[in-house]
N, C-alpha and C. Protein backbone atom coordinates (compact mmCIF):
# COMPACT_ATOMS: atom_id res chain seq x y z
N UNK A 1 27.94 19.54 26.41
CA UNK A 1 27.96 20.97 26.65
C UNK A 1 26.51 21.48 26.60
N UNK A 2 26.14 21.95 27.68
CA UNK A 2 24.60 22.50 27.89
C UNK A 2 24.51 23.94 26.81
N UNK A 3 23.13 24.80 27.01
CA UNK A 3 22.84 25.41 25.94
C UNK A 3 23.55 26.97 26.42
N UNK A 4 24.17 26.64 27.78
CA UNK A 4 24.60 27.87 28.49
C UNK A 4 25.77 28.10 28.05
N UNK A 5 26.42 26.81 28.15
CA UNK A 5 27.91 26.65 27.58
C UNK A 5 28.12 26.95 26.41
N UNK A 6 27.68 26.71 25.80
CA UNK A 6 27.46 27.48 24.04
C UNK A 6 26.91 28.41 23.73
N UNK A 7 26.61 28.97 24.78
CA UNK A 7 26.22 30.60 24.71
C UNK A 7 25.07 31.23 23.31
N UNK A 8 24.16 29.76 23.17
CA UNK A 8 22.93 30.19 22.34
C UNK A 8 22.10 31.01 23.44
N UNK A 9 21.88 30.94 23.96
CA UNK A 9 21.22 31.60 24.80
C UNK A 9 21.69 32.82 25.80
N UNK A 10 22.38 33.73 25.31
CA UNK A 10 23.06 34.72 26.20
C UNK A 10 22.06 35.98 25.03
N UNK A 11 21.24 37.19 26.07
CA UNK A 11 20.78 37.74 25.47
C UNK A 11 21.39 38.88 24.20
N UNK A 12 21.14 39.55 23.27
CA UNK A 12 22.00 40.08 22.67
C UNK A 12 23.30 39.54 22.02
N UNK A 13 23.01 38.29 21.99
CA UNK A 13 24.38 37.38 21.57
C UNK A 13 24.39 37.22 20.46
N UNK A 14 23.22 37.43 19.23
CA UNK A 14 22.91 37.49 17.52
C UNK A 14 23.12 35.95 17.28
N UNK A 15 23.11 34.86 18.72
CA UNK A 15 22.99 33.49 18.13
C UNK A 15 21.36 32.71 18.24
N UNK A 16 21.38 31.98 17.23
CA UNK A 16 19.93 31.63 17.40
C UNK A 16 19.73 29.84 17.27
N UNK A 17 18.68 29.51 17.95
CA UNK A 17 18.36 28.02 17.85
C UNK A 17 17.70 27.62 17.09
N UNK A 18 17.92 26.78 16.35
CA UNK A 18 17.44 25.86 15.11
C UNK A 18 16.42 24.88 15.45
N UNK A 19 15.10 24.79 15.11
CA UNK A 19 14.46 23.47 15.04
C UNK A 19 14.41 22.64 14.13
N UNK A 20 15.31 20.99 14.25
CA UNK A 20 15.22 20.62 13.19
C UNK A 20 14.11 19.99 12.80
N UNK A 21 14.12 19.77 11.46
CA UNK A 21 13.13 18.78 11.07
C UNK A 21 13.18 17.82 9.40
N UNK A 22 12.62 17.15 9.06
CA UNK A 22 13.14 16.22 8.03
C UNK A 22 12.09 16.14 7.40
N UNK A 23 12.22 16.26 5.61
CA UNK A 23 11.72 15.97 4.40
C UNK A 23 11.86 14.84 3.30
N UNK A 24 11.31 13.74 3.47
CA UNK A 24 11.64 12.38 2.32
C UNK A 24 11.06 12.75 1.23
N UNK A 25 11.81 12.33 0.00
CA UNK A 25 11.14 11.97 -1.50
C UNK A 25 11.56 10.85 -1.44
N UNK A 26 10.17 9.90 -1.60
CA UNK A 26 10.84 8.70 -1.60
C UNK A 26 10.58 8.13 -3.02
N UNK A 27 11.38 7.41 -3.87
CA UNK A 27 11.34 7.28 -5.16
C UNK A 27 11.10 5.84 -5.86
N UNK A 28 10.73 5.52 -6.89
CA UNK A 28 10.95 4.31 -7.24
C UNK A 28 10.82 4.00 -8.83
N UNK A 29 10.92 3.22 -9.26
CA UNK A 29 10.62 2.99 -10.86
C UNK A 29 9.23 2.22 -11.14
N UNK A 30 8.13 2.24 -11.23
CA UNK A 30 7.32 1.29 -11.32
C UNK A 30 7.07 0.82 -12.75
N UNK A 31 7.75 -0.39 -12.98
CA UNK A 31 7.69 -1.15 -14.27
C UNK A 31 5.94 -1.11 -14.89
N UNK A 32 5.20 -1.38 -13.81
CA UNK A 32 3.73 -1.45 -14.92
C UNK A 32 3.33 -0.40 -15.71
N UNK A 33 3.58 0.96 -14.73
CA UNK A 33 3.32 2.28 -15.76
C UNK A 33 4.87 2.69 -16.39
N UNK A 34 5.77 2.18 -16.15
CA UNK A 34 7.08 2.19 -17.26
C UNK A 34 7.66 3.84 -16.10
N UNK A 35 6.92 3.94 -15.25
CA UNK A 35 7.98 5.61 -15.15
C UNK A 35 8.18 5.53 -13.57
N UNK A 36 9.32 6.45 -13.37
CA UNK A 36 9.72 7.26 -12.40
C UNK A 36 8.52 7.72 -11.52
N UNK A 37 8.66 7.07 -9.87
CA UNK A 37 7.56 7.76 -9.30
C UNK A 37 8.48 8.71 -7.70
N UNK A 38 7.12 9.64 -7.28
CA UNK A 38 7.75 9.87 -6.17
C UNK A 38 6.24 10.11 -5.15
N UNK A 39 7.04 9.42 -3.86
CA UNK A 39 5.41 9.26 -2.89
C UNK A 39 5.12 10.75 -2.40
N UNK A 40 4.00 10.77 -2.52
CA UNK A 40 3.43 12.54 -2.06
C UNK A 40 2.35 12.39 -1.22
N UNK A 41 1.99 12.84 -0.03
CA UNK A 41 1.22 13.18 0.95
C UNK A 41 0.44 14.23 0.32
N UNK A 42 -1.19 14.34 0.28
CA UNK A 42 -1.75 15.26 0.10
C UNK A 42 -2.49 15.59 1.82
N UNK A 43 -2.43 16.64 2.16
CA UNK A 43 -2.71 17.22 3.67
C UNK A 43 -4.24 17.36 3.73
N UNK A 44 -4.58 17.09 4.81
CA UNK A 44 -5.56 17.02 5.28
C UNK A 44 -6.53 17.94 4.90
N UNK A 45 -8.18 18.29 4.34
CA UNK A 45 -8.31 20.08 4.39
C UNK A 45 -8.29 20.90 5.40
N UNK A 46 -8.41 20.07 7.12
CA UNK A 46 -8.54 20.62 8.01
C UNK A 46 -7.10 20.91 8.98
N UNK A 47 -5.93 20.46 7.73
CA UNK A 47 -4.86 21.16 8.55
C UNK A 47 -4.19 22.41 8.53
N UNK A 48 -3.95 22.80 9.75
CA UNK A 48 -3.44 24.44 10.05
C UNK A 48 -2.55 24.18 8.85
N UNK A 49 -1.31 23.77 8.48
CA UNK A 49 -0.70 24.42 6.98
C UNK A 49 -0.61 23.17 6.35
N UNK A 50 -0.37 23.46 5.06
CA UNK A 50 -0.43 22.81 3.88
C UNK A 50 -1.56 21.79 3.78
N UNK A 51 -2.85 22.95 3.93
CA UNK A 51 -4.53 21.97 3.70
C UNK A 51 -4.63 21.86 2.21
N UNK A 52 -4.65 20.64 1.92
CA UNK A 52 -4.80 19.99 0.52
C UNK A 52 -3.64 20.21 -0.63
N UNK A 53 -2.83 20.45 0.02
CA UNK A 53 -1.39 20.24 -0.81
C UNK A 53 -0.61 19.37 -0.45
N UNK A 54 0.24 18.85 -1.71
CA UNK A 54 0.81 17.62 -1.81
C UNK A 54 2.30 18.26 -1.53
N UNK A 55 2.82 17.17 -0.57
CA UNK A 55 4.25 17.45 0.10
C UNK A 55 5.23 16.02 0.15
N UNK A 56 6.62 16.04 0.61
CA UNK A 56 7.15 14.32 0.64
C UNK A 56 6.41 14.16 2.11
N UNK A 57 7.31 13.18 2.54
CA UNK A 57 7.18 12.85 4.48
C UNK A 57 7.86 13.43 4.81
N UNK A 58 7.56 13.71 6.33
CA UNK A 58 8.47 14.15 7.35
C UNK A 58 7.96 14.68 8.28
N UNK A 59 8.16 15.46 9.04
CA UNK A 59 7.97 16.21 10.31
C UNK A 59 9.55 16.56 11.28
N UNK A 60 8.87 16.15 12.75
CA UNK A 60 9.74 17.13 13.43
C UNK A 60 10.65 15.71 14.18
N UNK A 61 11.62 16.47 14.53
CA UNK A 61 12.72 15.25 15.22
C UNK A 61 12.56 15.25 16.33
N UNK A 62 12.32 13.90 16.96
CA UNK A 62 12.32 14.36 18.37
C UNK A 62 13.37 14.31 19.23
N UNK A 63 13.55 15.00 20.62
CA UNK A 63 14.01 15.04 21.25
C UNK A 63 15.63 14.32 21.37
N UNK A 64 15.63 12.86 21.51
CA UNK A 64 16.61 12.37 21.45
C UNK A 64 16.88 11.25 20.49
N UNK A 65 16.45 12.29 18.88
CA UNK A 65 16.67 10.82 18.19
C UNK A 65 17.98 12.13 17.26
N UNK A 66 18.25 11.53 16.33
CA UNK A 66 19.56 12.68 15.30
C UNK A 66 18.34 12.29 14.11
N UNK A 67 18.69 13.26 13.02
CA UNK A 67 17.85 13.45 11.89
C UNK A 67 17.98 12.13 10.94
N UNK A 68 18.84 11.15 10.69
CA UNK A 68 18.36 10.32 10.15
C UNK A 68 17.66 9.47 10.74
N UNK A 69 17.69 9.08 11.58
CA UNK A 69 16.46 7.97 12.66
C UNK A 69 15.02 8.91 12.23
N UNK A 70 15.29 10.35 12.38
CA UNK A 70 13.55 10.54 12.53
C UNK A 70 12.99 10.05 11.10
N UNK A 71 14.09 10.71 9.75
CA UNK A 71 13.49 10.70 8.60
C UNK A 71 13.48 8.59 8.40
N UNK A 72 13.78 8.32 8.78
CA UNK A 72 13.37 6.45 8.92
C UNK A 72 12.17 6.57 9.91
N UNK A 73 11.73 7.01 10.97
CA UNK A 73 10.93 6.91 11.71
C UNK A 73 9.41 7.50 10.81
N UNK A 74 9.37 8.77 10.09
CA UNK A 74 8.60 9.33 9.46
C UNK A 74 8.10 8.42 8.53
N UNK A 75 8.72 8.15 7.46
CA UNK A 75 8.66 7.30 6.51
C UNK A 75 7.64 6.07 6.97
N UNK A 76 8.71 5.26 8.08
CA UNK A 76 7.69 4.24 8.87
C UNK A 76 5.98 4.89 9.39
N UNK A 77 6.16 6.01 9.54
CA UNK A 77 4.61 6.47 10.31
C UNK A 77 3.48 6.83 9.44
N UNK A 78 4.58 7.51 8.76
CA UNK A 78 3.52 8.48 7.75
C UNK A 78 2.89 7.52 6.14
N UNK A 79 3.78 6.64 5.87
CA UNK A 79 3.36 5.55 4.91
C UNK A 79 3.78 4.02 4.88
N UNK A 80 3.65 3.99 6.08
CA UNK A 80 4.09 2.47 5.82
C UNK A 80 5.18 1.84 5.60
N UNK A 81 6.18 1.92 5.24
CA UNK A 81 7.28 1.62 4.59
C UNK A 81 8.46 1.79 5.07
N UNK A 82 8.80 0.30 5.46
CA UNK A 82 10.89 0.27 5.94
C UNK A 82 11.65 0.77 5.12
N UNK A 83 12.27 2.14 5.08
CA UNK A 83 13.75 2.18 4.34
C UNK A 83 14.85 2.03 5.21
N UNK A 84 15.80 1.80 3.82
CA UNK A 84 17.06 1.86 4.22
C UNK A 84 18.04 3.39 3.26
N UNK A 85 18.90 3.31 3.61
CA UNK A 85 19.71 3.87 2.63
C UNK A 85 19.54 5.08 2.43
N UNK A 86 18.37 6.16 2.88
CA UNK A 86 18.17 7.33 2.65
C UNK A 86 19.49 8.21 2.51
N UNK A 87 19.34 9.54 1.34
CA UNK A 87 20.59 10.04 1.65
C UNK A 87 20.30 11.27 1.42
N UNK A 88 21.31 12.08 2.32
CA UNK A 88 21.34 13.55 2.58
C UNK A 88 21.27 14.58 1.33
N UNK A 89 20.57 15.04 0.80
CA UNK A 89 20.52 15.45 -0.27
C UNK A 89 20.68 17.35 -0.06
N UNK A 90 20.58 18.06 1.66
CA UNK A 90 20.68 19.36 1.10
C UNK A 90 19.96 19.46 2.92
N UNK A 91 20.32 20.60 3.45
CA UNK A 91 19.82 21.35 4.83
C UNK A 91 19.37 22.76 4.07
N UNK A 92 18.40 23.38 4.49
CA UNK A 92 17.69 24.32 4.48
C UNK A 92 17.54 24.95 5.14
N UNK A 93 18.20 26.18 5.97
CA UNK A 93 17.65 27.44 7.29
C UNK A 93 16.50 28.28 6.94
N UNK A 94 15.35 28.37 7.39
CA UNK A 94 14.42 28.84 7.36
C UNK A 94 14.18 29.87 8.50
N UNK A 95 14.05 31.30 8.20
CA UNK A 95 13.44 32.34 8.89
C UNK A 95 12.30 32.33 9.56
N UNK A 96 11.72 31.19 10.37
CA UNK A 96 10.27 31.34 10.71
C UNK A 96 9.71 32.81 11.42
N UNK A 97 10.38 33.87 11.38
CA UNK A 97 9.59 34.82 12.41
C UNK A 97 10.49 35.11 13.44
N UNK A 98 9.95 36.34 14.65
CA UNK A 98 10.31 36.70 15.74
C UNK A 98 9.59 35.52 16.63
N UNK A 99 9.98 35.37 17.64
CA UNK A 99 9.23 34.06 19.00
C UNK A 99 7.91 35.21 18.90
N UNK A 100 7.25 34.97 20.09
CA UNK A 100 6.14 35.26 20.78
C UNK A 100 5.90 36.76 21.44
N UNK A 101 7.13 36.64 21.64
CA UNK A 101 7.69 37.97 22.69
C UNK A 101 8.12 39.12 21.45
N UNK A 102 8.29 38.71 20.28
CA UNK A 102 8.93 39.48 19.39
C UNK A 102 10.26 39.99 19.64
N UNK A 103 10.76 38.63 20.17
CA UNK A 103 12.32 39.00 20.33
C UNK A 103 13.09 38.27 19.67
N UNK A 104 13.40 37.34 19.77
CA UNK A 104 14.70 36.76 19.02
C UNK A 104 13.52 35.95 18.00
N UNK A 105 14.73 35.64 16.49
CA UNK A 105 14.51 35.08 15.16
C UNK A 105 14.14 33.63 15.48
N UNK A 106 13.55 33.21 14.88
CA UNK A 106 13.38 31.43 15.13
C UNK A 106 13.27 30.70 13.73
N UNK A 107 14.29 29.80 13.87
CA UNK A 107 14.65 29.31 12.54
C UNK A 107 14.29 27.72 12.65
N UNK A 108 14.31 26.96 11.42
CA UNK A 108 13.69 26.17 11.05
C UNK A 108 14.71 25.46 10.35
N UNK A 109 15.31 24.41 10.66
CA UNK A 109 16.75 23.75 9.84
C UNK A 109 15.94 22.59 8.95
N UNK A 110 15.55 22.59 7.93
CA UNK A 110 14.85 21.06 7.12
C UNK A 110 16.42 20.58 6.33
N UNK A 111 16.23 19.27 6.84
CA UNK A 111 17.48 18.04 6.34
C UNK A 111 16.38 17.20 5.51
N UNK A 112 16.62 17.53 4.20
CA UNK A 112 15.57 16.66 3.19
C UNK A 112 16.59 15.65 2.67
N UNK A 113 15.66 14.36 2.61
CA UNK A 113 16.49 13.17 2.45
C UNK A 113 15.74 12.34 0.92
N UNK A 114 16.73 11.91 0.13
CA UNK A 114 16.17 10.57 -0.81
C UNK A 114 16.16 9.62 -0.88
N UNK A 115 15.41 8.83 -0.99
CA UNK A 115 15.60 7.48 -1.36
C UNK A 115 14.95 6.58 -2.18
N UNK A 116 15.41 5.38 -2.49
CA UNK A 116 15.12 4.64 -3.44
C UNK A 116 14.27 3.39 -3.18
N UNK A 117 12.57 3.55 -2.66
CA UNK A 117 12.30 2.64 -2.53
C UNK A 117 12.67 0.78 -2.69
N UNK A 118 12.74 0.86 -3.91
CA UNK A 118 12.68 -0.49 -4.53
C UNK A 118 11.21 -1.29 -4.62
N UNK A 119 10.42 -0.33 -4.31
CA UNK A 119 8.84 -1.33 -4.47
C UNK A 119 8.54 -0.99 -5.81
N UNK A 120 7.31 -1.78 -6.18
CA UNK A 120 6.91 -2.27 -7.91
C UNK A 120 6.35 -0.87 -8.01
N UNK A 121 5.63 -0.13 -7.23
CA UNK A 121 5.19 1.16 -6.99
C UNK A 121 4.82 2.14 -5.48
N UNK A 122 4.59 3.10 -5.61
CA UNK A 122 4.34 3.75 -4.25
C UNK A 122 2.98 3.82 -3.63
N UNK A 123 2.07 3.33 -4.52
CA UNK A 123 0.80 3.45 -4.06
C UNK A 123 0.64 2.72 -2.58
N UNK A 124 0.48 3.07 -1.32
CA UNK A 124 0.65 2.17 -0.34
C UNK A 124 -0.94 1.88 0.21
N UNK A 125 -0.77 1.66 1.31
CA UNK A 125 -2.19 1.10 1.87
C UNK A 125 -2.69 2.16 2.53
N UNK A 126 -1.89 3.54 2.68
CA UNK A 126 -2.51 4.33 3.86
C UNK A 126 -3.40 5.26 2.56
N UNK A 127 -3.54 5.10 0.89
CA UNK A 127 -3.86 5.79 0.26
C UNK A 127 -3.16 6.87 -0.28
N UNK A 128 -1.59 6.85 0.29
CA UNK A 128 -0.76 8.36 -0.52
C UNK A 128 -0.76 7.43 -1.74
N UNK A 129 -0.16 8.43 -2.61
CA UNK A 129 -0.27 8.33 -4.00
C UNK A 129 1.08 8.67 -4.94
N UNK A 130 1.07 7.31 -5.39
CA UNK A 130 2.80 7.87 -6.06
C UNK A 130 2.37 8.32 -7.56
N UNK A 131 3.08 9.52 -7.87
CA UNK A 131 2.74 10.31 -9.16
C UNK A 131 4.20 9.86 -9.65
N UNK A 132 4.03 10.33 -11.43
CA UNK A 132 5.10 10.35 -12.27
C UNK A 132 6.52 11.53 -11.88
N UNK A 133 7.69 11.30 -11.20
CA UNK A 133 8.17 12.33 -11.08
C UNK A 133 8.11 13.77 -11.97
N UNK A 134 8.04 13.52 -13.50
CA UNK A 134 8.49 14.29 -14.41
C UNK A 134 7.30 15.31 -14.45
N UNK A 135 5.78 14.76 -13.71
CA UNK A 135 4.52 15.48 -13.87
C UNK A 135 4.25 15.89 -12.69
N UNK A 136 5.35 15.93 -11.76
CA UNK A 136 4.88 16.57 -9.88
C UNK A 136 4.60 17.90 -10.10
N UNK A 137 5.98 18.75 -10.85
CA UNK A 137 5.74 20.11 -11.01
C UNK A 137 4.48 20.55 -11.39
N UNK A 138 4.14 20.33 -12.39
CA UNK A 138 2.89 20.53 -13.01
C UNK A 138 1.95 20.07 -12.28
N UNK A 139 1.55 18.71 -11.97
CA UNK A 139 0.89 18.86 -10.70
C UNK A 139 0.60 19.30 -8.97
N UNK A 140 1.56 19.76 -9.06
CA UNK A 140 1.77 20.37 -7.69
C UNK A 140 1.30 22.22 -7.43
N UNK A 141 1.79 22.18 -9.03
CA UNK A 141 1.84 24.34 -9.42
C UNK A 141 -0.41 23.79 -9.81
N UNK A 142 -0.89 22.75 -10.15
CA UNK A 142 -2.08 22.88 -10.15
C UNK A 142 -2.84 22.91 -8.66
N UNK A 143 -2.62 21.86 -7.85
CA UNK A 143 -3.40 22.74 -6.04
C UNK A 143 -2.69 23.80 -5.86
N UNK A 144 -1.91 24.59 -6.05
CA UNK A 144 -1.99 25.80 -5.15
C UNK A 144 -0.24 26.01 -5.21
């Protein structure tokens, strides 16, 4: 059924289109430091949002994949690492704004996913950095 047929797109219709996109915590136990970790991306300083704040993986879905392939695809891009098993932990609708035109709402659907590594730790080769889960808050409320 096209986007006509579902009548997202009929003007004045109060229906709106969703962009999805996907959020990993990916988790693990690392026996050498005895604790609970979770892998965190710290952002680039030169990126348009979240410059030098620490976030999970993810991004945007593409085109013709469904949201668990991307959040396996992300994972694979953004650090290295085959999972399996990720699981649906919660969808999020987000208000991004009016479009361009300042007409219709544009929303933002995040499908954040968990999972359970199984590696000795998260520290990977691309340099993210696996922290103590129990000290993210606190470190996270310290950048910003």
């Amino acid at each position: 059924m096209n986007a006509a047929e579902q009548g997202t797109r009929v003007p004045g219709s109060g229906r709106h289109l969703a962009t999805p996109r996907v959020l990993i915590f990916l988790t693990c136990f690392n026996q050498a430091r005895g604790e609970r970790e979770v892998l965190l991306l710290k952002g680039a300083p030169t990126k348009r949002l979240w410059a030098n704040r620490y976030n999970g993986l993810g991004g945007h879905v593409e085109a013709a994949e469904d949201v668990y392939t991307a959040a396996v695809r992300e994972v694979r891009e953004e650090a290295g690492i085959e999972v399996r098993d990720l699981s649906l932990r919660g969808v999020v609708t987000i208000d991004a704004g009016a479009d361009e035109a300042g007409r219709a709402s544009r929303r933002v659907a995040v499908c954040f996913y968990r999972c359970n590594s199984g590696a000795a730790g998260l520290d990977d080769a691309r340099g993210n950095a696996g922290m103590a889960a129990d000290r993210c808050t606190a470190r996270l409320s310290a950048v910003g």
